[in-house]
Protein backbone atom coordinates (compact mmCIF):
# COMPACT_ATOMS: atom_id res chain seq x y z
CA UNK A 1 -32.78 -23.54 18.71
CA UNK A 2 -30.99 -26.03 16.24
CA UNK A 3 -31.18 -23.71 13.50
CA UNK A 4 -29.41 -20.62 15.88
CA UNK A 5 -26.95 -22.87 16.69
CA UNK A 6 -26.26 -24.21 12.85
CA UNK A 7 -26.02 -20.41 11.82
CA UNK A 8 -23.59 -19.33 14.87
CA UNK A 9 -21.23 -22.31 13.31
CA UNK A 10 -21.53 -21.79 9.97
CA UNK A 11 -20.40 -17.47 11.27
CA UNK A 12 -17.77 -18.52 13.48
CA UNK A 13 -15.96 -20.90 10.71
CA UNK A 14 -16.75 -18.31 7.73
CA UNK A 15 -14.75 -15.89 9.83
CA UNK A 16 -12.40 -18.15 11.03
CA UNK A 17 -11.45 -19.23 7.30
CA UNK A 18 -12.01 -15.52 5.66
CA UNK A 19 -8.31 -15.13 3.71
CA UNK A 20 -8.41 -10.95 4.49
CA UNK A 21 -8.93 -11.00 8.15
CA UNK A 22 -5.76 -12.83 9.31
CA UNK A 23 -3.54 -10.49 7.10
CA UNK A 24 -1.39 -7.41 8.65
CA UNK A 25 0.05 -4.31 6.67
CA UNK A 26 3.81 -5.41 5.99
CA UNK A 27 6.34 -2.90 8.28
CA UNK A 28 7.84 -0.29 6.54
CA UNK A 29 11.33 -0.93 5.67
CA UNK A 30 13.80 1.37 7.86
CA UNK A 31 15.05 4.60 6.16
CA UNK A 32 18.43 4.48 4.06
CA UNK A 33 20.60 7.00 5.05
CA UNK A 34 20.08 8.99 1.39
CA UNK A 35 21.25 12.33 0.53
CA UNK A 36 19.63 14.80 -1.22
CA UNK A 37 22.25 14.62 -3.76
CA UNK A 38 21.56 10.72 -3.91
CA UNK A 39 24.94 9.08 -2.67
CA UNK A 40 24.51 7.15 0.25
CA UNK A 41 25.71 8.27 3.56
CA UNK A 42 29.26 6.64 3.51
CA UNK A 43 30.10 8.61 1.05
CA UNK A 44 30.07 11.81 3.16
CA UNK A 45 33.53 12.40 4.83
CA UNK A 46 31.68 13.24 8.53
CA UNK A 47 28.79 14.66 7.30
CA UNK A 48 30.40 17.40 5.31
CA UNK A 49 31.34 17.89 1.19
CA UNK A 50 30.62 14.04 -0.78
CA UNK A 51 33.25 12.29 -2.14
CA UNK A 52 31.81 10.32 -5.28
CA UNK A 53 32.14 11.39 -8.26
CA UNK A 54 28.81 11.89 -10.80
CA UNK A 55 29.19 11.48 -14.68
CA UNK A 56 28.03 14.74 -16.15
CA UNK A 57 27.32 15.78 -19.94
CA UNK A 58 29.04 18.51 -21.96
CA UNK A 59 27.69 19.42 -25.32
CA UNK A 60 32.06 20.29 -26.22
CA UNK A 61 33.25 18.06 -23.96
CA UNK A 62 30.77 14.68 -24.04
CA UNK A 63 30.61 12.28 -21.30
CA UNK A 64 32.98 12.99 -18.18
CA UNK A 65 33.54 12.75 -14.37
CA UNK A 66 33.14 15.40 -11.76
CA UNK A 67 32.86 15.57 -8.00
CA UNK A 68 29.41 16.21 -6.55
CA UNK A 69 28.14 19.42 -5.67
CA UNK A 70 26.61 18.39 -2.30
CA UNK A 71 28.33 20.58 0.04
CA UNK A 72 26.97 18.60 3.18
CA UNK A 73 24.87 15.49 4.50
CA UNK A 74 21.03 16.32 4.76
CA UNK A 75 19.76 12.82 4.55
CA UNK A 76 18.16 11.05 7.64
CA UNK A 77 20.31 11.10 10.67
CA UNK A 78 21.12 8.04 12.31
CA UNK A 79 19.39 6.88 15.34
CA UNK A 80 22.86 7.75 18.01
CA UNK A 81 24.13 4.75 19.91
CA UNK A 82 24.87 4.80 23.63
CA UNK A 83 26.86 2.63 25.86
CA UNK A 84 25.31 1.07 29.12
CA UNK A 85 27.47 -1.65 31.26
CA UNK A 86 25.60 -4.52 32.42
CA UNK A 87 23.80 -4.25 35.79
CA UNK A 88 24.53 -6.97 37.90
CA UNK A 89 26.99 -10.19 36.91
């Protein structure tokens, strides 16, 4: 009886103390708002054509500055926000 009781202990506290049992998957992090072009969101004028400009390579020319291609926002869309009054007060 002694011996069942030393071996339900010595279970219960190498479970208790185990480092992998107490740990939980880390959240993902929340989607950025991304395009496919790779500007962020903001830089969409609402939704539409993106504003920034990307460095692009010409053999004649070298290094220079053009607008981006993207023609319109196909990232993530943002969760929409609503307005509710307060109930109550």
């Amino acid at each position: 009886m002694l011996e069942g009781a030393l071996i339900l202990l010595a279970g219960v506290l190498v479970g208790r103390f185990m480092p992998g049992r107490r740990r939980r998957p880390k959240p993902l992090p929340p989607p950025k708002p991304i395009c496919g072009c790779g500007h962020h969101r903001s830089f969409h004028s609402d939704g539409k054509a993106c504003t920034k400009d990307v460095e692009r390579y010409n053999s004649i020319k070298g290094t220079h500055w053009v607008e981006c291609a993207c023609g319109e926002y196909t990232g993530p869309e943002p969760a929409p926000s609503f307005y509710a009054p307060e109930i109550g007060a």
